[in-house]
Protein backbone atom coordinates (compact mmCIF):
# COMPACT_ATOMS: atom_id res chain seq x y z
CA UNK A 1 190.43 1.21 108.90
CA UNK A 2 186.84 2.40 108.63
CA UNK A 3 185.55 -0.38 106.33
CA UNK A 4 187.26 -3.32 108.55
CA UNK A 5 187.32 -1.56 111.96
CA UNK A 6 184.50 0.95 112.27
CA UNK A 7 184.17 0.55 115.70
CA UNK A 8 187.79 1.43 116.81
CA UNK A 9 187.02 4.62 114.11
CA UNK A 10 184.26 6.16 114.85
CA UNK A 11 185.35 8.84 116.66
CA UNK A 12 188.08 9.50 114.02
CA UNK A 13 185.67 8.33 110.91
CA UNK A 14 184.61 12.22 110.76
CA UNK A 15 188.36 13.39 109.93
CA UNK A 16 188.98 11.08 107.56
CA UNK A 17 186.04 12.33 105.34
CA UNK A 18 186.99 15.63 105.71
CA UNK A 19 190.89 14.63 104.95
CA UNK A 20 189.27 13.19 101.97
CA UNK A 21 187.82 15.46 100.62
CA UNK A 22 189.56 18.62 101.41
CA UNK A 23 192.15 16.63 99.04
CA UNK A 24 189.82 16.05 96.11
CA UNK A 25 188.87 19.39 96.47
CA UNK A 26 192.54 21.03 96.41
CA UNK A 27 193.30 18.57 93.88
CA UNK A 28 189.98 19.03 91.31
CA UNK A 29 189.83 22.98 91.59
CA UNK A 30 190.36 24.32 88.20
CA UNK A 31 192.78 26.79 89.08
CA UNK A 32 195.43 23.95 90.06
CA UNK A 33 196.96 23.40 86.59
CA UNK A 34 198.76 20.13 87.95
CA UNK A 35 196.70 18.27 89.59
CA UNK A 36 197.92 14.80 90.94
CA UNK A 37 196.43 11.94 90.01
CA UNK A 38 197.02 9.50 92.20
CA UNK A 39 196.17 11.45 95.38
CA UNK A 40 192.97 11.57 93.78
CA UNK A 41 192.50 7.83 93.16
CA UNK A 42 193.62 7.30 96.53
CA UNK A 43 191.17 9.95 97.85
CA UNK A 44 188.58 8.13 95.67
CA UNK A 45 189.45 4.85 97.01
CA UNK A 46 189.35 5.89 100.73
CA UNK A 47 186.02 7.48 99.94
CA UNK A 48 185.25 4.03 98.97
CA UNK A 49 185.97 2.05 101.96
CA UNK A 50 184.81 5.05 104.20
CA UNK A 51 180.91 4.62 102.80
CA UNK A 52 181.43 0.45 103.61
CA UNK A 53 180.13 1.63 107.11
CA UNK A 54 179.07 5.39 106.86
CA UNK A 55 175.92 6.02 103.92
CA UNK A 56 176.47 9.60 102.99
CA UNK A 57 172.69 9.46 101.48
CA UNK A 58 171.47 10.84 105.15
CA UNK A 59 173.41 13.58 104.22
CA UNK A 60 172.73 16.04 101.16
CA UNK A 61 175.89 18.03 100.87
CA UNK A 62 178.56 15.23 101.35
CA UNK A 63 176.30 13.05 98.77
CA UNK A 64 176.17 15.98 96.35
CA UNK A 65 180.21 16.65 97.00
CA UNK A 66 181.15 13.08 96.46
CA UNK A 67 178.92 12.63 93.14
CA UNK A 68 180.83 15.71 91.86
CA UNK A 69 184.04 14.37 92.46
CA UNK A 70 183.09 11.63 91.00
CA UNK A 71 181.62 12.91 87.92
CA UNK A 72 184.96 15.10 87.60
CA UNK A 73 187.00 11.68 87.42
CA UNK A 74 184.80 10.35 84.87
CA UNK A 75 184.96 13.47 82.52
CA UNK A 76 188.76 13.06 82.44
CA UNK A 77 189.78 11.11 79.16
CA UNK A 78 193.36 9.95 78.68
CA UNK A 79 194.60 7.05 76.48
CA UNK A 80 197.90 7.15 79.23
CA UNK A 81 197.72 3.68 80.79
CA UNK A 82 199.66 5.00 83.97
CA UNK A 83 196.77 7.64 84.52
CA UNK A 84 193.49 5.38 84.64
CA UNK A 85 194.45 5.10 88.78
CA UNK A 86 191.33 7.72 88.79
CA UNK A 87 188.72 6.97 86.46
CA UNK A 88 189.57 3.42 87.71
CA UNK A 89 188.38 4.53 91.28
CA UNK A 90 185.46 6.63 90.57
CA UNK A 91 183.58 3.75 88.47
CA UNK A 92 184.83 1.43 91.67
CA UNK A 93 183.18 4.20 93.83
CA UNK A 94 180.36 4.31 92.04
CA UNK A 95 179.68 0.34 91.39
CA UNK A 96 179.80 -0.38 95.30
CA UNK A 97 177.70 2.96 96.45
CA UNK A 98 175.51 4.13 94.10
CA UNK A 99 172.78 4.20 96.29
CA UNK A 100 174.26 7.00 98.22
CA UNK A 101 173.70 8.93 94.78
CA UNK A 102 170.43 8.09 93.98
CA UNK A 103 168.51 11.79 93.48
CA UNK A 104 171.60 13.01 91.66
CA UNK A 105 171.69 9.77 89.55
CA UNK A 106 167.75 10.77 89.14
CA UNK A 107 168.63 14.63 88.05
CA UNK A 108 171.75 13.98 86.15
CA UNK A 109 170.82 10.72 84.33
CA UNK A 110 171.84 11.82 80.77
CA UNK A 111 174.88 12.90 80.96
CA UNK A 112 175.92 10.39 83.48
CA UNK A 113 175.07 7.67 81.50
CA UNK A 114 177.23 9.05 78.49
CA UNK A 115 180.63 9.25 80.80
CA UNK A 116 179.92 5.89 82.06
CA UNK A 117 178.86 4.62 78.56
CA UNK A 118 182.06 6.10 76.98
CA UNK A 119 184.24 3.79 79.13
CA UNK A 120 182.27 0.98 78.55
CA UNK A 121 183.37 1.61 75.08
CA UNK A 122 187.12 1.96 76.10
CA UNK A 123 189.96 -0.27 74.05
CA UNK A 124 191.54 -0.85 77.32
CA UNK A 125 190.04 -4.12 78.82
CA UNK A 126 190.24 -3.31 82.80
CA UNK A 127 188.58 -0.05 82.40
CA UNK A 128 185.85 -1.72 79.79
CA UNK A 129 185.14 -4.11 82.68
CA UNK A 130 184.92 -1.72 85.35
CA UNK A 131 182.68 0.63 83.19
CA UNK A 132 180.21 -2.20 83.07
CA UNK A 133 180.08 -2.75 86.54
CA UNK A 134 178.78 0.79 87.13
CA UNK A 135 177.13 0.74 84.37
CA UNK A 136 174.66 -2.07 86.08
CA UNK A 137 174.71 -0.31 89.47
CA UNK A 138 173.96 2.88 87.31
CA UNK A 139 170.89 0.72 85.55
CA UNK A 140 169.27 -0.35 89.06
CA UNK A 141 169.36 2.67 91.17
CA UNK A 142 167.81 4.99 88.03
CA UNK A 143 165.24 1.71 87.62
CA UNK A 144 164.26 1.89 91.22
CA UNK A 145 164.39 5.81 91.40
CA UNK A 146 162.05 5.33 88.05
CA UNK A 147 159.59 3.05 90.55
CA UNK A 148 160.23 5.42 93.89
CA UNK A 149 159.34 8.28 91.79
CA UNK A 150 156.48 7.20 89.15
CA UNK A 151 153.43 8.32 91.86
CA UNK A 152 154.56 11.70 92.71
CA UNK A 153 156.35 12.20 89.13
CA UNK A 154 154.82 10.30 86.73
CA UNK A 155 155.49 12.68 83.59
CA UNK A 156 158.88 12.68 84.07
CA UNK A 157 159.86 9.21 85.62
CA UNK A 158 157.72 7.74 81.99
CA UNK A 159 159.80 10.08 79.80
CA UNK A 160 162.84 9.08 81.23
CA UNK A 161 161.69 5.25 80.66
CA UNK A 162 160.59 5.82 77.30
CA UNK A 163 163.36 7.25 76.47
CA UNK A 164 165.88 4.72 77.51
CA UNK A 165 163.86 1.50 76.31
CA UNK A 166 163.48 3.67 72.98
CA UNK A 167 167.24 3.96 72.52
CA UNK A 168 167.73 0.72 73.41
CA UNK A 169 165.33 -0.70 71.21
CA UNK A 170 167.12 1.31 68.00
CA UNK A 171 170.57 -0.01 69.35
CA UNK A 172 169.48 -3.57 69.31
CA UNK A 173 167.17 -3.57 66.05
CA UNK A 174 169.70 -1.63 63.79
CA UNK A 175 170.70 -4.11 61.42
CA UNK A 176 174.14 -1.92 60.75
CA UNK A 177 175.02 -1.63 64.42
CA UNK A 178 176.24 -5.39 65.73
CA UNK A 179 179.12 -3.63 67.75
CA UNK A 180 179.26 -6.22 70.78
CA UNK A 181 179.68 -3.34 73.16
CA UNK A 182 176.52 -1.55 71.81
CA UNK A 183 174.50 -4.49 72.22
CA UNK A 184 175.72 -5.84 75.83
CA UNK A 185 174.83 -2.08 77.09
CA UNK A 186 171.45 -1.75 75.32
CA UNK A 187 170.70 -5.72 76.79
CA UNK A 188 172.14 -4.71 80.15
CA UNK A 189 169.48 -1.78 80.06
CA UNK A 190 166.53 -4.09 78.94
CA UNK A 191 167.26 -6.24 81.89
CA UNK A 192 167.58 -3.26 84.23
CA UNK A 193 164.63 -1.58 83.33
CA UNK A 194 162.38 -5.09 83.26
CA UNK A 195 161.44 -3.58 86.91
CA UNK A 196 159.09 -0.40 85.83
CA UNK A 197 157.89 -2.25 83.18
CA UNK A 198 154.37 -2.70 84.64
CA UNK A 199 154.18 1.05 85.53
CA UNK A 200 155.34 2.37 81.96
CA UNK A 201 154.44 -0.22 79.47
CA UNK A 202 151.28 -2.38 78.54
CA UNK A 203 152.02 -6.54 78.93
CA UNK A 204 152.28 -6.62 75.08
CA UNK A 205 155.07 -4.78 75.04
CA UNK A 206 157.08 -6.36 77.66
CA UNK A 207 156.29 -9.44 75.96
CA UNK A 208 158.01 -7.88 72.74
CA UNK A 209 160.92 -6.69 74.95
CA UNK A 210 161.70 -10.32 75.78
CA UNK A 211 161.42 -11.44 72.55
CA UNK A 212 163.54 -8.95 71.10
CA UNK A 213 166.26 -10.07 73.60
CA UNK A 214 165.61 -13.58 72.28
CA UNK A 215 166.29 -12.74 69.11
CA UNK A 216 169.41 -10.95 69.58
CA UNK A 217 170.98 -13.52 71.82
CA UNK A 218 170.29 -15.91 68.85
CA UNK A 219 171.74 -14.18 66.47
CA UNK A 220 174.83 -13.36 68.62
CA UNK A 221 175.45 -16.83 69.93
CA UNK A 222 174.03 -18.89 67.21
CA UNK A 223 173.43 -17.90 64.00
CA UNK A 224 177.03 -16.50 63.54
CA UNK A 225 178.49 -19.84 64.91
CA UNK A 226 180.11 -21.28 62.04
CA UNK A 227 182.20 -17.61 61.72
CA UNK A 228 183.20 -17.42 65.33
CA UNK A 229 184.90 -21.32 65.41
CA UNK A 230 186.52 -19.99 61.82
CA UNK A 231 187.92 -16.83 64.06
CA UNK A 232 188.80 -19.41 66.88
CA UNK A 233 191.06 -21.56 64.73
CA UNK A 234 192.69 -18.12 63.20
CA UNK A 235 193.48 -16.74 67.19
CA UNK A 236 193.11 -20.29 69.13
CA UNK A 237 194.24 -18.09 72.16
CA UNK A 238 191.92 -15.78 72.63
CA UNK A 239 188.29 -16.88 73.80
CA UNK A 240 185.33 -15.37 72.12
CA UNK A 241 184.21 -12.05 74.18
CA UNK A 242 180.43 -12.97 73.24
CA UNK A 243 180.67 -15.91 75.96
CA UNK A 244 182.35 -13.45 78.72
CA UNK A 245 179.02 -11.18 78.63
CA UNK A 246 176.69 -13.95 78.05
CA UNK A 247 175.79 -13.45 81.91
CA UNK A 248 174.51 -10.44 81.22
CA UNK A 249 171.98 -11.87 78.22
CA UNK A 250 170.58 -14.51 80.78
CA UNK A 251 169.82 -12.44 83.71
CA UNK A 252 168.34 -9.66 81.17
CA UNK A 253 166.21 -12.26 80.26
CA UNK A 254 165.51 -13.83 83.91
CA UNK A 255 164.49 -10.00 84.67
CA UNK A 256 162.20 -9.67 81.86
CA UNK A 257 160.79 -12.80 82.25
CA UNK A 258 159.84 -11.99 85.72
CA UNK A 259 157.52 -9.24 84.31
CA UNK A 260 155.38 -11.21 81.88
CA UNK A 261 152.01 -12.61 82.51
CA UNK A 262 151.29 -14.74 79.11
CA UNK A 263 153.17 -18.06 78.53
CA UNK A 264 156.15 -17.45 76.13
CA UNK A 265 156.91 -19.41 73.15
CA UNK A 266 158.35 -22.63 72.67
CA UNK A 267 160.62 -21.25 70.10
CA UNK A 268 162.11 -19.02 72.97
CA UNK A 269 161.86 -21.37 75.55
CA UNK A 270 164.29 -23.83 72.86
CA UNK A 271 166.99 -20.55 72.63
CA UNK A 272 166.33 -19.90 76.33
CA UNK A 273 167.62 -23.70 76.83
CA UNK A 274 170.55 -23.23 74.13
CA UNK A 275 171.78 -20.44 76.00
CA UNK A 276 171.95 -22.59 79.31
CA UNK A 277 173.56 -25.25 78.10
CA UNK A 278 176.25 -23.29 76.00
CA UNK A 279 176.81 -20.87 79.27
CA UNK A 280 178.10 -24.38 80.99
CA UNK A 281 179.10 -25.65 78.30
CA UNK A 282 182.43 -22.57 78.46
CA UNK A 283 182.86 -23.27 82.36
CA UNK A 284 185.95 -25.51 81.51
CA UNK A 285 187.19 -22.77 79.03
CA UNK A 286 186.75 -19.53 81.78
CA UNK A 287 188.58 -17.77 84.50
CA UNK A 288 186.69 -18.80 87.87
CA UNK A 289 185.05 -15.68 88.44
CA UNK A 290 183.24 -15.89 85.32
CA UNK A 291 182.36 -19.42 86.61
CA UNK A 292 180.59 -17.11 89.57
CA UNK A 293 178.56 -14.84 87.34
CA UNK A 294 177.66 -17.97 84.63
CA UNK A 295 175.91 -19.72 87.81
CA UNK A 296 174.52 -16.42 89.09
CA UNK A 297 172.45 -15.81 86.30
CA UNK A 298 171.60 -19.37 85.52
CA UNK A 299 170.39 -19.89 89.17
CA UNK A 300 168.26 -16.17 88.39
CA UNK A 301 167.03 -17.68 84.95
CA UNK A 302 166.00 -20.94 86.82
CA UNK A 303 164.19 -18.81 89.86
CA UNK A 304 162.45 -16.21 87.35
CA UNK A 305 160.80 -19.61 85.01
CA UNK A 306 160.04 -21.62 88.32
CA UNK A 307 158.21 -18.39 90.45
CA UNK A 308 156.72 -16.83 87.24
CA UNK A 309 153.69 -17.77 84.51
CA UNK A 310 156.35 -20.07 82.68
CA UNK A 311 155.64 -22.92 85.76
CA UNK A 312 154.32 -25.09 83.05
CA UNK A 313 157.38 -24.99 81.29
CA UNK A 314 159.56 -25.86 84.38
CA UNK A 315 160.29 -29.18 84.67
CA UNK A 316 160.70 -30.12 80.77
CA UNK A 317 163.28 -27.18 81.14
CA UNK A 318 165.29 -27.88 83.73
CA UNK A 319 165.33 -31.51 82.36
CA UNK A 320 166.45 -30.87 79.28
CA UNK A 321 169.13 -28.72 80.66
CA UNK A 322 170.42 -31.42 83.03
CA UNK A 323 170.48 -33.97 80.56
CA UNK A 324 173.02 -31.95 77.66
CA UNK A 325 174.75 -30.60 80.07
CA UNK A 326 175.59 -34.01 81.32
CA UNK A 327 176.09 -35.15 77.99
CA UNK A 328 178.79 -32.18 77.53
CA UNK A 329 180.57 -32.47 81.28
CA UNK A 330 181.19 -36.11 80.47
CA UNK A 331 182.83 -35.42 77.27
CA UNK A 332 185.44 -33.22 78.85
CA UNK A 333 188.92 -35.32 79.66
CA UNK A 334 189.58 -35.93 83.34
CA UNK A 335 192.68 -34.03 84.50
CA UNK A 336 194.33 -37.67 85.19
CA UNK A 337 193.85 -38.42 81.44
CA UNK A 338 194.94 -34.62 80.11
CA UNK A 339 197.86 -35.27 82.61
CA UNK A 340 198.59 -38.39 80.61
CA UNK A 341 198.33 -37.27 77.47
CA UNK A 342 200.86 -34.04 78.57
CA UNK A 343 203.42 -36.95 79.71
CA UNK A 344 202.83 -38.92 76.50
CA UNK A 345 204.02 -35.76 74.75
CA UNK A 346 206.71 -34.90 76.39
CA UNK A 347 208.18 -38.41 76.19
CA UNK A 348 207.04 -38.61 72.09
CA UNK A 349 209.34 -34.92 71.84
CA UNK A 350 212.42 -36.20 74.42
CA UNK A 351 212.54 -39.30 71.72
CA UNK A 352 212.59 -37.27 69.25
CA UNK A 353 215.25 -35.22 70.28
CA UNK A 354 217.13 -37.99 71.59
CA UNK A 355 217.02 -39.19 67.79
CA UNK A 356 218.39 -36.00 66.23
CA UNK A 357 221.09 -35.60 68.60
């Protein structure tokens, strides 16, 4: 009611807070040895749809009180499907408002990271996917608290930078770590953090942050092709992950690209294309919503090369894009002709049938 009808509300959007959080409260105290779940995800979720219309950022203590609870439903570890209800809503929480949790995001950026990081690196899918989410929303508000901060803080704000880029740097470049999830955090960061680049960093080393996320996108899509299509034709059913998060290595790159001055290389430029062109080349093979974020980042990639130093390159880009992707969408089957070929076999097995009877 106070998301979709906050005028009708507003003289009641007070209680519901305070019914909200009186439960998390009742329900998170350490002295209750049963605590119940699923009033706290529904607490959570309320919480949610209560800060559509009502930023608690104007205020300190409700900020501070929800970023607790929050951070209480991340610590909670359980591998029992029916419980994730509440780790489920705090990373929802946190995805849609993280803004209303900016200083404590600031303050608490360590051990933040490593709750949200440790779902990213969950078995169970749905959580996985949710933990990235906030992981992003986590990325951008410490990247813009990072810019907000670097005049008055400077010591602190490039310490916290160096840190991060540093750890993402050994994550990427360690030739024994090539754990997928690893490398789509350390690429989310690098795309994240493209922002205080110019406050932190000289231009030679943003430069080298691009191309080190050229040359790990190459060696994830490309150089390993020939083993993936072997997997493929083992488990024909299940769709490489690599192409699910490959939304994720364009817009890194589209934010990174943003922040460079010199003209990049042709040899990245050529992957930079590759990557397009295989990203459209999986729209027949993904859910829609995938579809969404595939366009999203192209559009990003396209905006980044076209209002950037890389003008030059522009046109002979985009062209080249256009013309194998057209090459690819007209190789795909119609669905009159796949709808034919379903009826030819169906009538080929009916015969067939028909004959052993």
């Amino acid at each position: 009611m106070c998301c979709y009808h906050p005028y009708e509300m507003r003289n009641y959007s007070r209680k519901c807070l305070d019914l909200f959080l009186s439960n998390l409260k009742f329900e998170m105290n350490p002295k209750n040895l049963k605590p119940e779940f699923n009033v706290i995800a529904g607490a959570l979720e309320g919480l949610s749809f209560y800060l559509v219309e009502n930023a608690a950022q104007d205020d300190d203590q409700i900020s501070k009180d929800i970023y607790d609870y929050v951070n209480k439903a991340l610590c909670h570890r359980t591998e029992d499907v029916s419980r994730y209800a509440m780790p489920r809503a705090a990373l929802n929480l946190f995805t849609k408002h993280a803004c209303n949790f900016d200083e404590h995001i600031y303050l608490n950026y360590k051990d933040l990271f490593e709750r949200i990081k440790k779902w990213a690196e969950h078995k169970n899918y749905e959580m996985k996917k949710q933990a990235y989410f906030a992981l992003d929303s986590y990325y951008n508000q410490l990247s813009e608290m990072l810019k907000k901060k670097s005049k008055t803080e400077p010591d602190n704000c490039k310490k916290i930078f160096t840190e991060f880029v540093l750890k993402f740097y050994t994550d990427l470049t360690n030739e024994r770590n090539l754990d997928l999830k690893d490398t789509v955090i350390a690429i989310k960061g690098y795309g994240a953090f493209a922002g205080p680049c110019r406050e932190f960093m000289q231009p030679k080393d943003v430069k080298l942050m691009f191309e080190i996320i050229i040359t790990i996108c190459e060696r994830t899509f490309f150089l390993n092709m020939q083993q993936d299509q072997q997997l493929h034709a083992q488990q024909a059913d299940i769709f490489d992950e690599k192409i699910y998060q490959l939304p994720s290595f364009i817009e890194s790159l589209s934010c990174v690209c943003n922040q460079i001055d010199e003209n990049i290389s042709e040899t990245s430029i050529n992957i930079l294309e590759k990557l397009v062109v295989l990203a459209i080349d999986s729209y027949p093979k993904l859910i829609k919503r995938y579809n969404y974020q595939i366009s999203l980042a192209i559009a990003r990639l396209f905006l980044s090369i076209q209002m950037g130093s890389q003008q030059v390159f522009y046109a002979e880009f985009v062209s080249k894009i256009v013309y194998q992707s057209l090459i690819r969408i007209f190789s795909y089957k119609t669905n009159y002709y796949l709808q034919q070929d379903q009826h030819q076999i169906n009538s080929n097995n009916n015969i067939k049938n028909s004959n052993e009877d």
